[in-house]
N, C-alpha and C. Protein backbone atom coordinates (compact mmCIF):
# COMPACT_ATOMS: atom_id res chain seq x y z
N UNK A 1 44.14 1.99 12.80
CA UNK A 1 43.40 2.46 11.64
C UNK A 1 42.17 1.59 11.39
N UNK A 2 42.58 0.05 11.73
CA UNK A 2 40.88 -0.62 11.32
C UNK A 2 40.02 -0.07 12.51
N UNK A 3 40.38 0.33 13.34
CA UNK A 3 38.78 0.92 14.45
C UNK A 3 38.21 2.09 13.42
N UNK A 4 38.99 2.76 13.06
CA UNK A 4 38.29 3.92 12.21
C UNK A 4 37.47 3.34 11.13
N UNK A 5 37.50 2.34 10.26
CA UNK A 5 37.59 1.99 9.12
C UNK A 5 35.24 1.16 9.99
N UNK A 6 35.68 0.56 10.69
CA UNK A 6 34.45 -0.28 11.53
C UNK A 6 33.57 0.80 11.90
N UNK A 7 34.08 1.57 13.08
CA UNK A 7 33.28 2.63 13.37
C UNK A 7 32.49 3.37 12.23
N UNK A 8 33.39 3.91 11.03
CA UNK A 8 33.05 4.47 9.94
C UNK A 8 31.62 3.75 8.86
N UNK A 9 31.75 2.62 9.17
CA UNK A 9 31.06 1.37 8.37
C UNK A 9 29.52 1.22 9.26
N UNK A 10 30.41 0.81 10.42
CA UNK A 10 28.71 1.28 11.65
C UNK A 10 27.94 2.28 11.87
N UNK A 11 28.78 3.83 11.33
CA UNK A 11 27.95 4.65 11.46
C UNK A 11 27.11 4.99 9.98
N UNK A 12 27.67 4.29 8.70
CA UNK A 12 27.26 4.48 7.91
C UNK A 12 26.15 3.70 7.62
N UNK A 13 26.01 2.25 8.22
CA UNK A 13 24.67 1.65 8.31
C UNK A 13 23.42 2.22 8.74
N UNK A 14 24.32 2.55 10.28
CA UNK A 14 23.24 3.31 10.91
C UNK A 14 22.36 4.24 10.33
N UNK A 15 23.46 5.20 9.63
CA UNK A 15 22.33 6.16 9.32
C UNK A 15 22.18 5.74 7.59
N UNK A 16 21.72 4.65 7.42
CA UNK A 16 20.55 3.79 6.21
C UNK A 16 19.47 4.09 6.99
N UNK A 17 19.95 2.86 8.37
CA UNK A 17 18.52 2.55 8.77
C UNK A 17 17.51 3.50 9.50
N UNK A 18 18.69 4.67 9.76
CA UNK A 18 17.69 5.94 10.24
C UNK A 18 16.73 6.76 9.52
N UNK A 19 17.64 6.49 7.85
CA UNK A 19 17.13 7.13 7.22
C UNK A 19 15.57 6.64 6.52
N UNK A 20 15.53 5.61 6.70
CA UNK A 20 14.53 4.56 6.19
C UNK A 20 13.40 4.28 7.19
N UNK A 21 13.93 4.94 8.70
CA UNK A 21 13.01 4.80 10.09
C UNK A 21 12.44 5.86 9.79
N UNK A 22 12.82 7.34 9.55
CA UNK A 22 12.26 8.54 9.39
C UNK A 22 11.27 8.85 8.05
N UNK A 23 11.69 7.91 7.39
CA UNK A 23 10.30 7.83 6.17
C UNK A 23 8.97 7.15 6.74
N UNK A 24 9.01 5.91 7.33
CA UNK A 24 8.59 5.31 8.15
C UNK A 24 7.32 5.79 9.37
N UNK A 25 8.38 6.71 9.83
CA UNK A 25 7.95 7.16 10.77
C UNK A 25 6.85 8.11 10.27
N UNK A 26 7.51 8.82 9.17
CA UNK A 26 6.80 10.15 8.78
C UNK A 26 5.09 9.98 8.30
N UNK A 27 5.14 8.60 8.12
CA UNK A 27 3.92 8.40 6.95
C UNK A 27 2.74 7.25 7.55
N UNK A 28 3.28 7.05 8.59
CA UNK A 28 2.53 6.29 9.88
C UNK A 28 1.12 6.97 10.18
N UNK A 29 -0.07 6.76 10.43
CA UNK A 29 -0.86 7.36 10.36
C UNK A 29 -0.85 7.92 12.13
N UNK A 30 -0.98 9.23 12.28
CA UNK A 30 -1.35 8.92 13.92
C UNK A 30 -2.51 9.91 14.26
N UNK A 31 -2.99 10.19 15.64
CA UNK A 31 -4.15 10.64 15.75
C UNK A 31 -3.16 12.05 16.43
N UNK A 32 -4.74 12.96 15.96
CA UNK A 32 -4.68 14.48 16.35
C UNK A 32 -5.42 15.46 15.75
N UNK A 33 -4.91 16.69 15.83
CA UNK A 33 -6.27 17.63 15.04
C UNK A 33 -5.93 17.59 13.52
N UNK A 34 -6.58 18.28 12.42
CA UNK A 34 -6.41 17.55 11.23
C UNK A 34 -5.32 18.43 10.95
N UNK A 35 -4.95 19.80 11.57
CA UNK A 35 -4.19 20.71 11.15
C UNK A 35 -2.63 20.39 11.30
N UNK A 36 -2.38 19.09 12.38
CA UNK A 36 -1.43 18.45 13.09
C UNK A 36 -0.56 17.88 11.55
N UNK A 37 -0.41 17.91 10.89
CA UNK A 37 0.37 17.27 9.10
C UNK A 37 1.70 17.70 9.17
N UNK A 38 2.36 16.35 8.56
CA UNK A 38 3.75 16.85 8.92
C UNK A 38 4.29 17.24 7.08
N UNK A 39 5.23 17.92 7.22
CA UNK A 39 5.97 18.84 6.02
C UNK A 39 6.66 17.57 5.58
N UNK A 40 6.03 16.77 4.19
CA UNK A 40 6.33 16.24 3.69
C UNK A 40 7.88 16.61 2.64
N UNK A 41 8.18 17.45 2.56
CA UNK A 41 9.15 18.11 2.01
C UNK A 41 10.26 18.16 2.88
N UNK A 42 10.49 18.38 3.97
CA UNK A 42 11.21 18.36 5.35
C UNK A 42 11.62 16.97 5.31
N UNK A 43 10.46 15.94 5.33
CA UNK A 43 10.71 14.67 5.50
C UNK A 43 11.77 14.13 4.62
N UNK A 44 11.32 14.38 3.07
CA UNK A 44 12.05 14.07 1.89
C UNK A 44 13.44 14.28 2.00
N UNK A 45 13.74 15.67 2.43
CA UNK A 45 15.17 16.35 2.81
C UNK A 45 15.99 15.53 3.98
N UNK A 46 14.81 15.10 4.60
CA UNK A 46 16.04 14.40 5.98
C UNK A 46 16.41 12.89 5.37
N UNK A 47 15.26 12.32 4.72
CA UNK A 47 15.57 10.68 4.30
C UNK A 47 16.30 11.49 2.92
N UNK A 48 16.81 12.24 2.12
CA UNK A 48 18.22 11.86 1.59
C UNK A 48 18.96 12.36 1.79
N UNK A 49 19.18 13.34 2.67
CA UNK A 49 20.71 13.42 3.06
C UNK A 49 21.31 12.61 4.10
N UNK A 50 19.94 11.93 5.00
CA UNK A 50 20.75 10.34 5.82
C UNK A 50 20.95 9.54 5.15
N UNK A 51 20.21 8.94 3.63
CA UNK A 51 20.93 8.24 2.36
C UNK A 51 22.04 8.55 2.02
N UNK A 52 21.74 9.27 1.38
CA UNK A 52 23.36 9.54 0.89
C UNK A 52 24.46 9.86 1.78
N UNK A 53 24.42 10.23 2.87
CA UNK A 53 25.51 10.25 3.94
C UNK A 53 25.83 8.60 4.15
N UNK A 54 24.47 8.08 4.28
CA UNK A 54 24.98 6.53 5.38
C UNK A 54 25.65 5.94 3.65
N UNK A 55 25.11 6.60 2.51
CA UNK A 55 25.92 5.74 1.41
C UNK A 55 27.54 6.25 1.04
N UNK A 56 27.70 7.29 1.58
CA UNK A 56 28.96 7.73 1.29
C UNK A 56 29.98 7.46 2.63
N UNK A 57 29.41 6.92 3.98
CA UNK A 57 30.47 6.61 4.90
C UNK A 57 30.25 5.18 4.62
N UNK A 58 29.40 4.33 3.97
CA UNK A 58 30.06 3.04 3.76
C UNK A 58 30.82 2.50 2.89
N UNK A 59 30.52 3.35 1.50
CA UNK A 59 31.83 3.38 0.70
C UNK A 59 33.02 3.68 0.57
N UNK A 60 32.91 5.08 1.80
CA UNK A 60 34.31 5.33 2.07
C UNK A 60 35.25 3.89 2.84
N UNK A 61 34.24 3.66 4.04
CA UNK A 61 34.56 2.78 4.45
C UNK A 61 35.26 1.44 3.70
N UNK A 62 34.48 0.52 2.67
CA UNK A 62 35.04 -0.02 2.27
C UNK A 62 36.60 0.33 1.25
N UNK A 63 36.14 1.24 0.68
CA UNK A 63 37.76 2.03 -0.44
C UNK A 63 38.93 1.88 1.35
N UNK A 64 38.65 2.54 1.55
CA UNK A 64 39.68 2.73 2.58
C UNK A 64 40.12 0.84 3.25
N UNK A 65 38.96 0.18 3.25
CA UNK A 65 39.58 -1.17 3.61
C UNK A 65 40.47 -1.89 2.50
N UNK A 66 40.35 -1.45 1.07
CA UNK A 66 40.21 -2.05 0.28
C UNK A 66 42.23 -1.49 0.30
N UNK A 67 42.07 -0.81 0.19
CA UNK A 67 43.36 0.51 -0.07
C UNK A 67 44.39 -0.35 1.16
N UNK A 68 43.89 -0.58 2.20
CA UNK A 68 44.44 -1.00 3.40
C UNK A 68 45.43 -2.40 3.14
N UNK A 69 44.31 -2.99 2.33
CA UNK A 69 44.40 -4.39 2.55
C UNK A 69 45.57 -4.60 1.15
N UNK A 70 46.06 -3.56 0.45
CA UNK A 70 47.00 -3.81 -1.07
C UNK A 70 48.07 -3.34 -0.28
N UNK A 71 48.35 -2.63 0.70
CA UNK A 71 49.55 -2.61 1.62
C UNK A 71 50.34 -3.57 2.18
C-alpha cells in the first residue's frame, strides 16, 4: 500500500509542476505570423485542472498516509 500512497504523491507534484510549465510556456514570447496567438482561455483551463488535480492527488496522498500511519 505505501507504493501507492508515493506514486500517488509523485504524480501529484508532477502535475503542479506541469501545471505551472504550461502557463509558462503559454506566455513566453515566440516568433511567427501575428495570426499564430495562442487561446488564452484553453491555457487557463489546462493550468487549473492540472492544479487542482496535482492538489487533490497530494492530499489524497497525504490523508491516506496519515490514516495509514493511526493503524
Amino acid at each position: 500500500m505505501s507504493k501507492w500512497i508515493w506514486i500517488s504523491l509523485m504524480c501529484g507534484i508532477f502535475l503542479l509542476l506541469l501545471s505551472f510549465w504550461t502557463l509558462y510556456y503559454a506566455y513566453t514570447p515566440k516568433v511567427g505570423p501575428i495570426g499564430n496567438g495562442t487561446n488564452y482561455k484553453f491555457v487557463w483551463f489546462q493550468f487549473i485542472t492540472q492544479f487542482i488535480s496535482g492538489i487533490c492527488s497530494v492530499s489524497l496522498a497525504i490523508k491516506i498516509r496519515k490514516k495509514q500511519k493511526e493503524l
